[in-house]
N, C-alpha and C. Protein backbone atom coordinates (compact mmCIF):
# COMPACT_ATOMS: atom_id res chain seq x y z
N UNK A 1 -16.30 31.71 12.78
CA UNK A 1 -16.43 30.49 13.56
C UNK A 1 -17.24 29.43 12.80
N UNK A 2 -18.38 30.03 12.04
CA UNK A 2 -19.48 29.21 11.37
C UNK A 2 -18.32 28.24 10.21
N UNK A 3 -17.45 29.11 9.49
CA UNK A 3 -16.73 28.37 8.22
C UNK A 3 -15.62 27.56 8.92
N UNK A 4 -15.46 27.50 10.33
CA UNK A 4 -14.49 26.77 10.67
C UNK A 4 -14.99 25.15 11.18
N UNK A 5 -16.24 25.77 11.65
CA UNK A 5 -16.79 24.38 11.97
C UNK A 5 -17.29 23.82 10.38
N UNK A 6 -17.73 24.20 9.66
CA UNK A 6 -18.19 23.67 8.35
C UNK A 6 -17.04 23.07 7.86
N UNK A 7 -15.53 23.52 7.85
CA UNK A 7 -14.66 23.14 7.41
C UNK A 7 -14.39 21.53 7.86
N UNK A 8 -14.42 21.74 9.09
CA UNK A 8 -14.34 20.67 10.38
C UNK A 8 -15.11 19.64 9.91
N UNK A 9 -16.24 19.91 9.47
CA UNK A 9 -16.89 18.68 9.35
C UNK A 9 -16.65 18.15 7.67
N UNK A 10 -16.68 19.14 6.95
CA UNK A 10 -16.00 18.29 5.81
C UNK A 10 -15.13 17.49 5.96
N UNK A 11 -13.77 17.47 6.62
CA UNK A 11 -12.90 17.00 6.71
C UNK A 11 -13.44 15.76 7.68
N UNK A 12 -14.13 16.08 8.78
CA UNK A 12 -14.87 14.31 9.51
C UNK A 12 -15.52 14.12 8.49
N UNK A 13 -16.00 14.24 7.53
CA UNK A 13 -16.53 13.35 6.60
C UNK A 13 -15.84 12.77 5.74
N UNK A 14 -15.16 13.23 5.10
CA UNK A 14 -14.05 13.04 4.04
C UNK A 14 -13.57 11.83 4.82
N UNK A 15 -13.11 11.81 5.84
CA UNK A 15 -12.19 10.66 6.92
C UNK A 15 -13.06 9.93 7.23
N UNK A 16 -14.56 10.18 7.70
CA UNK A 16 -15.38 8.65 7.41
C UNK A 16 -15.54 7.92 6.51
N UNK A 17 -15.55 8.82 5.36
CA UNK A 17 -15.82 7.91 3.84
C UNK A 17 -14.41 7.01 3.76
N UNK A 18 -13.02 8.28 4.33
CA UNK A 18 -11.59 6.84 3.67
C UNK A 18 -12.03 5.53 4.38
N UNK A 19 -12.35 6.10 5.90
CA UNK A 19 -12.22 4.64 6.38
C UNK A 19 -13.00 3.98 6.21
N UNK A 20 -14.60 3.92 5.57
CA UNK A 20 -15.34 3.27 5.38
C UNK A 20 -15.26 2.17 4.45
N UNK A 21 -14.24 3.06 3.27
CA UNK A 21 -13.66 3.07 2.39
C UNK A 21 -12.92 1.14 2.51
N UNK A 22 -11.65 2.00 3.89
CA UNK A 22 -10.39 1.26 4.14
C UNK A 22 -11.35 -0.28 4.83
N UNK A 23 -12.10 0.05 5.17
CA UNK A 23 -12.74 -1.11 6.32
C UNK A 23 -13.29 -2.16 5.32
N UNK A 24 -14.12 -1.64 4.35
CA UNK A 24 -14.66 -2.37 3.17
C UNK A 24 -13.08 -3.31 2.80
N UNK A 25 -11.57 -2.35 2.22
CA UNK A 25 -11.28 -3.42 1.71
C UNK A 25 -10.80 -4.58 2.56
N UNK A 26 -10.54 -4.45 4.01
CA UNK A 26 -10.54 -5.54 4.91
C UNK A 26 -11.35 -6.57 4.78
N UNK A 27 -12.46 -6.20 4.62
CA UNK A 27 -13.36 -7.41 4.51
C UNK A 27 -13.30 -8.19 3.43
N UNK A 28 -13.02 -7.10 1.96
CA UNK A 28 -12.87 -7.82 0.97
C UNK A 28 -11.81 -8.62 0.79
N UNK A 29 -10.85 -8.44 1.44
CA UNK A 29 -9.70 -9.41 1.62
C UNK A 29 -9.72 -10.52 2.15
N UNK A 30 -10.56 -10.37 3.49
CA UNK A 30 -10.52 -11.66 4.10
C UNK A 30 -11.63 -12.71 3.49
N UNK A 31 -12.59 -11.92 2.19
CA UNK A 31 -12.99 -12.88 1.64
C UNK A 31 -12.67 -13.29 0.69
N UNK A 32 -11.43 -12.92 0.16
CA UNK A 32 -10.78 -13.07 -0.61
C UNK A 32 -9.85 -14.22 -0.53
N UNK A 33 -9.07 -13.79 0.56
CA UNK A 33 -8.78 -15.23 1.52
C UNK A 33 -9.09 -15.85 1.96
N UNK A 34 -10.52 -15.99 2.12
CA UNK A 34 -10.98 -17.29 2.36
C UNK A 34 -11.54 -18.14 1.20
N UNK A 35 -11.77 -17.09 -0.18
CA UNK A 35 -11.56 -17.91 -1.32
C UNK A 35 -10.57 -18.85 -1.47
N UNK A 36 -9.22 -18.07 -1.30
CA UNK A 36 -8.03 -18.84 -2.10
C UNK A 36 -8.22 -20.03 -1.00
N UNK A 37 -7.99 -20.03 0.46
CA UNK A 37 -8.16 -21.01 1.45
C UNK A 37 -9.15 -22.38 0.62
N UNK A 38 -10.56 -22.17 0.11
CA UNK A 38 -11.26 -22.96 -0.17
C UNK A 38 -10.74 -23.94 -0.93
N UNK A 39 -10.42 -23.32 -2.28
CA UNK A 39 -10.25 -23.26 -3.48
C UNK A 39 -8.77 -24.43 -3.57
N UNK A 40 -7.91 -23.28 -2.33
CA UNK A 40 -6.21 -24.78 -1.98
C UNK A 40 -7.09 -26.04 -1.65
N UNK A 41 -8.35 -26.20 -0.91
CA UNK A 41 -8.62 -27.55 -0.35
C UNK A 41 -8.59 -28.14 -1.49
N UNK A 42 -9.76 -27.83 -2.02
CA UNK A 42 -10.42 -28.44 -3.42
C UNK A 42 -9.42 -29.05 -4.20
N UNK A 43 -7.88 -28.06 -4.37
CA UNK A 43 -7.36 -28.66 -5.17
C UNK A 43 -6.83 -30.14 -4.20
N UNK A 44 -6.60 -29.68 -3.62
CA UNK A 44 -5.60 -31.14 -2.75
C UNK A 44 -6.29 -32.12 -2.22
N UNK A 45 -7.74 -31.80 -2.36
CA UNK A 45 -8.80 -33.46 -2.50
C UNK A 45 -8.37 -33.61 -4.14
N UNK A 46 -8.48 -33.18 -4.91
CA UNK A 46 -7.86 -33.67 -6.55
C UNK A 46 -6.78 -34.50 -6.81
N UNK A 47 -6.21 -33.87 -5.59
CA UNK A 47 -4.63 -34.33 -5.99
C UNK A 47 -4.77 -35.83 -5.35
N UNK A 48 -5.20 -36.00 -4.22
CA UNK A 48 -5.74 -37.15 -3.39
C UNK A 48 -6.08 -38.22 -4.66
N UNK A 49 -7.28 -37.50 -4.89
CA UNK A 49 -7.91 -38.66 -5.91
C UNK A 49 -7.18 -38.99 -6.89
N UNK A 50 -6.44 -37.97 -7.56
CA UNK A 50 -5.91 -38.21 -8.59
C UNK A 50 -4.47 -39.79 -8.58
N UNK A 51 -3.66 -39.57 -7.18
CA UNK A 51 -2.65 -40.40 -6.66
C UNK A 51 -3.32 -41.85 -6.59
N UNK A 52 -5.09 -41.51 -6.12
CA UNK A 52 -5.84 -42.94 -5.83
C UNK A 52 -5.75 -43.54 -6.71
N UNK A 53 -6.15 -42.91 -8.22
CA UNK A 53 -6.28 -43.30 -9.15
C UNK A 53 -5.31 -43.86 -10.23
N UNK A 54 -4.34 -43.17 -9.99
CA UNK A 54 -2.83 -43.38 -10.92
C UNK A 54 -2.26 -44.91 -10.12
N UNK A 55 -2.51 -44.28 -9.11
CA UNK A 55 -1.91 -46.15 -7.80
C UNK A 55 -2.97 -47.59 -8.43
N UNK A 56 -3.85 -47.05 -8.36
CA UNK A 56 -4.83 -48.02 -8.82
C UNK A 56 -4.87 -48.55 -9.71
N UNK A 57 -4.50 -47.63 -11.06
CA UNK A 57 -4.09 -47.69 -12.20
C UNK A 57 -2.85 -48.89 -12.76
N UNK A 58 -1.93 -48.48 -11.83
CA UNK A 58 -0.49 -48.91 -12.10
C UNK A 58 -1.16 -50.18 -11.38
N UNK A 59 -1.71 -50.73 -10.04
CA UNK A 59 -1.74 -52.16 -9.87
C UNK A 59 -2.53 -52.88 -11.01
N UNK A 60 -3.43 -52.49 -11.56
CA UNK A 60 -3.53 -53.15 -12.41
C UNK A 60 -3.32 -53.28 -14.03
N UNK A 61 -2.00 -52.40 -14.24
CA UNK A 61 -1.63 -52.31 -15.59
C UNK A 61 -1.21 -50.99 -15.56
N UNK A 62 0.40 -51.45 -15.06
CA UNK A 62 1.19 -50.40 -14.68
C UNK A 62 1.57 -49.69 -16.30
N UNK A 63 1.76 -49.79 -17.86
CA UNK A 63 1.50 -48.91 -18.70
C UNK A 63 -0.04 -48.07 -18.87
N UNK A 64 -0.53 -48.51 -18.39
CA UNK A 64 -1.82 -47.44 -18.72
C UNK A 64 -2.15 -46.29 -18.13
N UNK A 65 -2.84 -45.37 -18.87
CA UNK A 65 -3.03 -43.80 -18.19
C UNK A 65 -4.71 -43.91 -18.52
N UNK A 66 -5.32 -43.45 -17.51
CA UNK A 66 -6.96 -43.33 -17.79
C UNK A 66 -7.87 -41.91 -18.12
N UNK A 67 -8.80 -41.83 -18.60
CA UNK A 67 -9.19 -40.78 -18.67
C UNK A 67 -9.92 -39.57 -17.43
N UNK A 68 -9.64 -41.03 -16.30
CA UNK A 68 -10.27 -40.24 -15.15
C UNK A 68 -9.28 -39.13 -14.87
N UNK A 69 -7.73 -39.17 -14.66
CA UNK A 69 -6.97 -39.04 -14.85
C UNK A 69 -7.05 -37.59 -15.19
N UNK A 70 -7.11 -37.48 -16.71
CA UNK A 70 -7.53 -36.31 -17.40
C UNK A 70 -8.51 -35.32 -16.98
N UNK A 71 -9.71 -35.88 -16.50
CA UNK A 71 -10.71 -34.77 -15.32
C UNK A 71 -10.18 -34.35 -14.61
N UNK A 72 -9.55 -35.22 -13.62
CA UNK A 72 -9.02 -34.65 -12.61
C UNK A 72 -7.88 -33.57 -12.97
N UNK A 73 -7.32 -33.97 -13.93
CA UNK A 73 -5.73 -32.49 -13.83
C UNK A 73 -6.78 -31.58 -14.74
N UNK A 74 -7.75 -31.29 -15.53
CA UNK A 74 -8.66 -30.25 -15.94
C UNK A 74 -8.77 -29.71 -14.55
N UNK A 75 -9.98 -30.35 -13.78
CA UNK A 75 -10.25 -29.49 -12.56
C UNK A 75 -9.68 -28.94 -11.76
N UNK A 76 -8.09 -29.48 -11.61
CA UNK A 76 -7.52 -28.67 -10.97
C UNK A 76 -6.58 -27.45 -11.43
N UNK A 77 -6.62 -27.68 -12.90
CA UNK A 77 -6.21 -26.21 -13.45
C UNK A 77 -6.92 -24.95 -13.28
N UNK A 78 -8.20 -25.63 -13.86
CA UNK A 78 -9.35 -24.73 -13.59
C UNK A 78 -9.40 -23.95 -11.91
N UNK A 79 -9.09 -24.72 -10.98
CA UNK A 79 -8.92 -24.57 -9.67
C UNK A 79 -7.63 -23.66 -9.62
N UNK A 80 -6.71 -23.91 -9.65
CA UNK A 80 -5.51 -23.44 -9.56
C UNK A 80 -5.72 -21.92 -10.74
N UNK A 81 -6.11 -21.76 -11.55
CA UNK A 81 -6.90 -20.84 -12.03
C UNK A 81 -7.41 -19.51 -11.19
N UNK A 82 -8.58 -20.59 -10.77
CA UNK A 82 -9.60 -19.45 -9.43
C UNK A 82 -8.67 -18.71 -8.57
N UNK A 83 -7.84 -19.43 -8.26
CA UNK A 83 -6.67 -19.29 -6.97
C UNK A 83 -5.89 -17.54 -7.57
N UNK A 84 -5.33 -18.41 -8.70
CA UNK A 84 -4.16 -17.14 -9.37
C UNK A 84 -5.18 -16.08 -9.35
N UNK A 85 -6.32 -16.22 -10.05
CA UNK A 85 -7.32 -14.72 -10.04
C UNK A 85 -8.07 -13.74 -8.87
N UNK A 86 -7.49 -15.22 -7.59
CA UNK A 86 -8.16 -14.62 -6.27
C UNK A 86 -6.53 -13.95 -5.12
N UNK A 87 -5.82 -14.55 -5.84
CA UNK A 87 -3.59 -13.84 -5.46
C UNK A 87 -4.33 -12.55 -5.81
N UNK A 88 -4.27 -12.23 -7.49
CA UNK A 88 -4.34 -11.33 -7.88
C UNK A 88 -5.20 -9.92 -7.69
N UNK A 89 -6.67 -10.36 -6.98
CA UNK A 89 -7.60 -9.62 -6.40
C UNK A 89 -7.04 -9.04 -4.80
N UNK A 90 -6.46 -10.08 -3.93
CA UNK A 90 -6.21 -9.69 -3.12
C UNK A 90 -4.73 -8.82 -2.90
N UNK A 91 -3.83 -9.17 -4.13
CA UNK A 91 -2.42 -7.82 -4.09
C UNK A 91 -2.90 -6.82 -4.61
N UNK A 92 -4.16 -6.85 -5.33
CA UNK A 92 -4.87 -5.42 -6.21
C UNK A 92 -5.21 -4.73 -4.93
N UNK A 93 -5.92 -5.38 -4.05
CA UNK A 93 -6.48 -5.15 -2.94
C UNK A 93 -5.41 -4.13 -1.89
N UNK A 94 -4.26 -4.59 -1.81
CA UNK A 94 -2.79 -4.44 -1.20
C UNK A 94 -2.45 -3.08 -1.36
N UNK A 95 -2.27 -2.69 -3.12
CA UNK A 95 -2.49 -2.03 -3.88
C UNK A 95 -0.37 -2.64 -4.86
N UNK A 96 -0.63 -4.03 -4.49
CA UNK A 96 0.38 -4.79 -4.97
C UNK A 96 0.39 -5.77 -6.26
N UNK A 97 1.22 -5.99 -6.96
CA UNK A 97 1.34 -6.87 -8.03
C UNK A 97 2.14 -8.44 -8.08
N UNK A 98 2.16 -8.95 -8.69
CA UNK A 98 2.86 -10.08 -8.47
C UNK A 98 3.84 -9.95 -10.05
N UNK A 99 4.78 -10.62 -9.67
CA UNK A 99 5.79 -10.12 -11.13
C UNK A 99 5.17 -11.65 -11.96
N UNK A 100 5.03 -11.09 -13.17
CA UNK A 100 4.57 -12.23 -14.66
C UNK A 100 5.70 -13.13 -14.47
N UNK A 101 6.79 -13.58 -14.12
CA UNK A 101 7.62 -14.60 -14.57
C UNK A 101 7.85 -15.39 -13.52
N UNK A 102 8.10 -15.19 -12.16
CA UNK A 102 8.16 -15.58 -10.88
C UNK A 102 6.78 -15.82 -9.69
N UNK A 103 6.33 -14.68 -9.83
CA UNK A 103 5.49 -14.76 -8.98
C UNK A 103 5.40 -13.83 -7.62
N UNK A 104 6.64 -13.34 -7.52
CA UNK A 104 6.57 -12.87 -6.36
C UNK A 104 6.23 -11.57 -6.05
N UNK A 105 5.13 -11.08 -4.93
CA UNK A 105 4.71 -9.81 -4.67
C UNK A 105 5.76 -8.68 -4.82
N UNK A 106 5.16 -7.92 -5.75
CA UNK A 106 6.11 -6.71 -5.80
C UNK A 106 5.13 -4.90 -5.69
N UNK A 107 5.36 -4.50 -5.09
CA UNK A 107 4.81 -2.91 -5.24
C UNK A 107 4.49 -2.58 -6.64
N UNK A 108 3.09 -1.80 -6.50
CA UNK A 108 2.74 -1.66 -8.35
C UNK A 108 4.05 -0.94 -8.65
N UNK A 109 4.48 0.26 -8.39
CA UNK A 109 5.68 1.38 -9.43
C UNK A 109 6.95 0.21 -9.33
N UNK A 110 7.15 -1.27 -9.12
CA UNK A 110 8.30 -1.47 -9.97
C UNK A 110 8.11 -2.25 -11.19
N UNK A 111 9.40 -1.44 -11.88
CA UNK A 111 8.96 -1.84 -13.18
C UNK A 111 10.22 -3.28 -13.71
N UNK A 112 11.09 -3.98 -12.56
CA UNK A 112 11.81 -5.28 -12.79
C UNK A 112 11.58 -5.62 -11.52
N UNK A 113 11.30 -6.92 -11.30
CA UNK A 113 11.37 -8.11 -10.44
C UNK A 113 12.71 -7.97 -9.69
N UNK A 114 12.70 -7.47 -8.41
CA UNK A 114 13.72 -7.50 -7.94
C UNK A 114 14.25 -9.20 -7.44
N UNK A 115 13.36 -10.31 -7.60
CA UNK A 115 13.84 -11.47 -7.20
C UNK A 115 14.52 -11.88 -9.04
N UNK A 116 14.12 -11.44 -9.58
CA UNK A 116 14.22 -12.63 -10.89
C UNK A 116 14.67 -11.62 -12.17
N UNK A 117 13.94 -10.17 -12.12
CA UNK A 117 15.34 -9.46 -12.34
C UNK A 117 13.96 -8.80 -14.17
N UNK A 118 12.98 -9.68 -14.09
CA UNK A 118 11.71 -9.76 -15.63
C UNK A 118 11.64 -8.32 -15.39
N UNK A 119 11.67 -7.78 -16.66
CA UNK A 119 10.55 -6.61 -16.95
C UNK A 119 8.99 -6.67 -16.47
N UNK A 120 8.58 -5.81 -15.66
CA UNK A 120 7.35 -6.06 -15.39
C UNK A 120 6.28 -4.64 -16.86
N UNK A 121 4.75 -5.27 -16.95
CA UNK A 121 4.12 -4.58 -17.86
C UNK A 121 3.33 -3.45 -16.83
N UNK A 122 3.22 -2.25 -17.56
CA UNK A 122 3.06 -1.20 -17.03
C UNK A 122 1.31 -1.37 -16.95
N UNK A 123 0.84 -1.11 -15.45
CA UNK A 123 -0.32 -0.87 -15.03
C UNK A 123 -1.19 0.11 -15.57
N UNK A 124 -2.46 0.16 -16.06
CA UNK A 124 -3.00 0.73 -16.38
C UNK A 124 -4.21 0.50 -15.22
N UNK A 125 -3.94 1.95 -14.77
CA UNK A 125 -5.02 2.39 -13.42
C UNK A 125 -6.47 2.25 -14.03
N UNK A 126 -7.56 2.07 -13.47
CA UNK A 126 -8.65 2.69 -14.16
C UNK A 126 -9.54 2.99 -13.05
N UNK A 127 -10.01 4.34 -13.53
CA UNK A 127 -10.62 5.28 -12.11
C UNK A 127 -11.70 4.72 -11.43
N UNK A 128 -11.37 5.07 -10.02
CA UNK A 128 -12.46 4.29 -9.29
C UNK A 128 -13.59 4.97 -9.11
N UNK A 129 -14.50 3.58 -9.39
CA UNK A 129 -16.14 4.05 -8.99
C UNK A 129 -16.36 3.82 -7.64
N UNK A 130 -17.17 4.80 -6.93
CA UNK A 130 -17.65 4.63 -6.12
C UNK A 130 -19.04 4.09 -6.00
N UNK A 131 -19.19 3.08 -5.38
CA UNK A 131 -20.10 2.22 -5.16
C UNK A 131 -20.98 2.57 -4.10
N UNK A 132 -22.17 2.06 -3.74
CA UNK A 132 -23.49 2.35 -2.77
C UNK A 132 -23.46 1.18 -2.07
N UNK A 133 -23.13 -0.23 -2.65
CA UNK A 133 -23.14 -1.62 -2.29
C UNK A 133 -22.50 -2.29 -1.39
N UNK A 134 -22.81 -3.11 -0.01
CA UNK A 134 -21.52 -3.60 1.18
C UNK A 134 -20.75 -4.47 0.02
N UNK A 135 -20.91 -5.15 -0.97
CA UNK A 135 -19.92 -5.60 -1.51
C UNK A 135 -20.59 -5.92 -3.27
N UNK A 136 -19.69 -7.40 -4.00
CA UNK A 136 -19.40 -7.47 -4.94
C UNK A 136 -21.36 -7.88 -5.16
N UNK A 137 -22.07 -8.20 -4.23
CA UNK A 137 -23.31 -9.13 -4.85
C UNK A 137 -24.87 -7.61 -5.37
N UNK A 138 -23.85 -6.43 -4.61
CA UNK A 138 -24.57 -5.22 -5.42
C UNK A 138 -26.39 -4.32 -4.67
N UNK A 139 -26.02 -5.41 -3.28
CA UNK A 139 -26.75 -5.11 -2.36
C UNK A 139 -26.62 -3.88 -1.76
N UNK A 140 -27.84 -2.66 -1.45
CA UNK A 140 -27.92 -1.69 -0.94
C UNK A 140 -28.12 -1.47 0.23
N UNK A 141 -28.60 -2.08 1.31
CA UNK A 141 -29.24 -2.21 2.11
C UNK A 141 -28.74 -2.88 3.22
N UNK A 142 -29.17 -1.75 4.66
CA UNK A 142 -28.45 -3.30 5.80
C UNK A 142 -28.59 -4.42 6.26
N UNK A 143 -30.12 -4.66 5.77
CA UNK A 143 -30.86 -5.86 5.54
C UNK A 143 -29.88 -6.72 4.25
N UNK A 144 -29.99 -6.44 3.63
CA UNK A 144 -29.00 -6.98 2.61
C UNK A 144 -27.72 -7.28 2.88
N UNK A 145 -27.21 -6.59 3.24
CA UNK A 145 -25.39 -6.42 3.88
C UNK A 145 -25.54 -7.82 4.85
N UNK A 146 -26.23 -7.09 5.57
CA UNK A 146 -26.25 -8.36 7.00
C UNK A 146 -26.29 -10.02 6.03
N UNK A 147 -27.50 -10.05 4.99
CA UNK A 147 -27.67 -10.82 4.51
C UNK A 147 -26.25 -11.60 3.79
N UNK A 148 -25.50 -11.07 2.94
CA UNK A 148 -24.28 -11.15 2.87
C UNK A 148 -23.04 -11.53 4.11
N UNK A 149 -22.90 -10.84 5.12
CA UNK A 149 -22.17 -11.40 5.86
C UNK A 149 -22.84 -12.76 6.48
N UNK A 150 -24.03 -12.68 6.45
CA UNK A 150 -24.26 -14.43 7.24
C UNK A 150 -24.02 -15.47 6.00
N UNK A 151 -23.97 -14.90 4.45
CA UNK A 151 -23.31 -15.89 3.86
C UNK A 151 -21.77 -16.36 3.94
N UNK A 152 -21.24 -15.04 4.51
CA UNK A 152 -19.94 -15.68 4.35
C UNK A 152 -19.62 -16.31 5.65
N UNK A 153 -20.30 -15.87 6.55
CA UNK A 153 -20.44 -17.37 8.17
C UNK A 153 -20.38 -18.51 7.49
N UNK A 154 -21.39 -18.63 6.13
CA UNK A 154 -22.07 -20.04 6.28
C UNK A 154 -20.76 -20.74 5.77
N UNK A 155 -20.01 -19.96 4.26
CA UNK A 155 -19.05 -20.47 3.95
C UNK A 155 -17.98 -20.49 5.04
N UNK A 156 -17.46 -19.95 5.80
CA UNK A 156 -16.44 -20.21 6.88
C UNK A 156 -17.06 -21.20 7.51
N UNK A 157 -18.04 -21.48 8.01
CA UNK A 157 -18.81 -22.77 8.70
C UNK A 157 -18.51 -24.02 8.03
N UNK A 158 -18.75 -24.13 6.59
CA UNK A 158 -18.61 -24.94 5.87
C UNK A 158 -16.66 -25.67 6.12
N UNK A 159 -16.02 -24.40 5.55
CA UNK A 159 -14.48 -24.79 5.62
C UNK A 159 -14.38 -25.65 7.10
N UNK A 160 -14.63 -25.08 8.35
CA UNK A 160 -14.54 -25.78 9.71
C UNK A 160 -15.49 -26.88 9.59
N UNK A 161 -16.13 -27.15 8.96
CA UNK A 161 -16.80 -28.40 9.09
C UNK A 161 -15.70 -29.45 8.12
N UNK A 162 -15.45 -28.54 6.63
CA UNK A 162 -14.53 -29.64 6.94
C UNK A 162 -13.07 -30.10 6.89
N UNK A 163 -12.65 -28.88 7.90
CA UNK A 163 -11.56 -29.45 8.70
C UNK A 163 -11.96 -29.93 10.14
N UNK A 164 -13.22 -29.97 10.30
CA UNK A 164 -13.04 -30.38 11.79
C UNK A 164 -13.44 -29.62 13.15
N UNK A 165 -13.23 -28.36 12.65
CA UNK A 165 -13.45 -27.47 13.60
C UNK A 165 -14.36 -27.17 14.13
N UNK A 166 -14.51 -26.69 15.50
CA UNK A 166 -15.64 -26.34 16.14
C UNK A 166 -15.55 -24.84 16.48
């Protein structure tokens, strides 16, 4: 009876850790997504400015191109950048890929783009560590953790402030 309950509880443990596990990457997703969320604004105030500027441009000397111009499409590469590396965190997350030529989400084991037809490059797994930390900032503690989730309030606060939201 003693090795059956011992058994028993290995196994409730084992199943707290997946889901502790599984729950972590929920969260990491949705802050993941609320990266890419940010990150789309940012670019499309760029793009804003950038139209201000090209319009502005052209009224007063419709051949000319300015260097403001040039900042602006930097920053938003750079932006559009963050974005692709935060797709990519969150289909890792999935436990999904995006195909190199198209773009479109595909399951890691295929190895052609069923939309577009590309050879995809073969994944190289690398074994997971298990971590002590509620997330990426390496905090131990529930004092800490907590501390972390009221940052990411503040950033969701921020986004509704400015769209508007209450």
């Amino acid at each position: 009876m003693n090795e059956f309950l011992d058994n028993l509880g290995k196994v409730m443990n084992e199943t707290a850790k997946k889901a502790i596990r599984a729950s972590g990457d929920v969260v990491e997703l949705t802050k993941t997504s609320l990266n890419i969320k940010f990150d789309e604004v940012k670019r499309e105030s760029f793009f804003k400015e950038i139209g201000k500027i090209i319009y502005c441009n052209y009224k007063d000397s419709p051949a000319s191109a300015s260097d403001d111009v040039l900042d602006f499409c930097r920053c938003i590469e750079e932006i559009e950048n963050a974005i692709s590396a935060q797709k990519a965190k969150a289909a890792d997350i999935q436990n999904k890929k995006f195909c190199v030529n198209c773009g479109v989400i595909l399951a890691k084991p295929v190895n052609y783009c069923y939309s577009c037809g590309t050879k995809q490059p073969e994944i190289i797994e690398e074994p997971e560590i298990e971590e002590e930390s509620c997330c990426d900032c390496g905090c131990e503690s529930d004092e800490a953790e907590a501390e972390c989730d009221s940052e990411v309030l503040e950033d969701l606060g921020e986004l509704n402030n400015l769209y508007g939201v209450e």
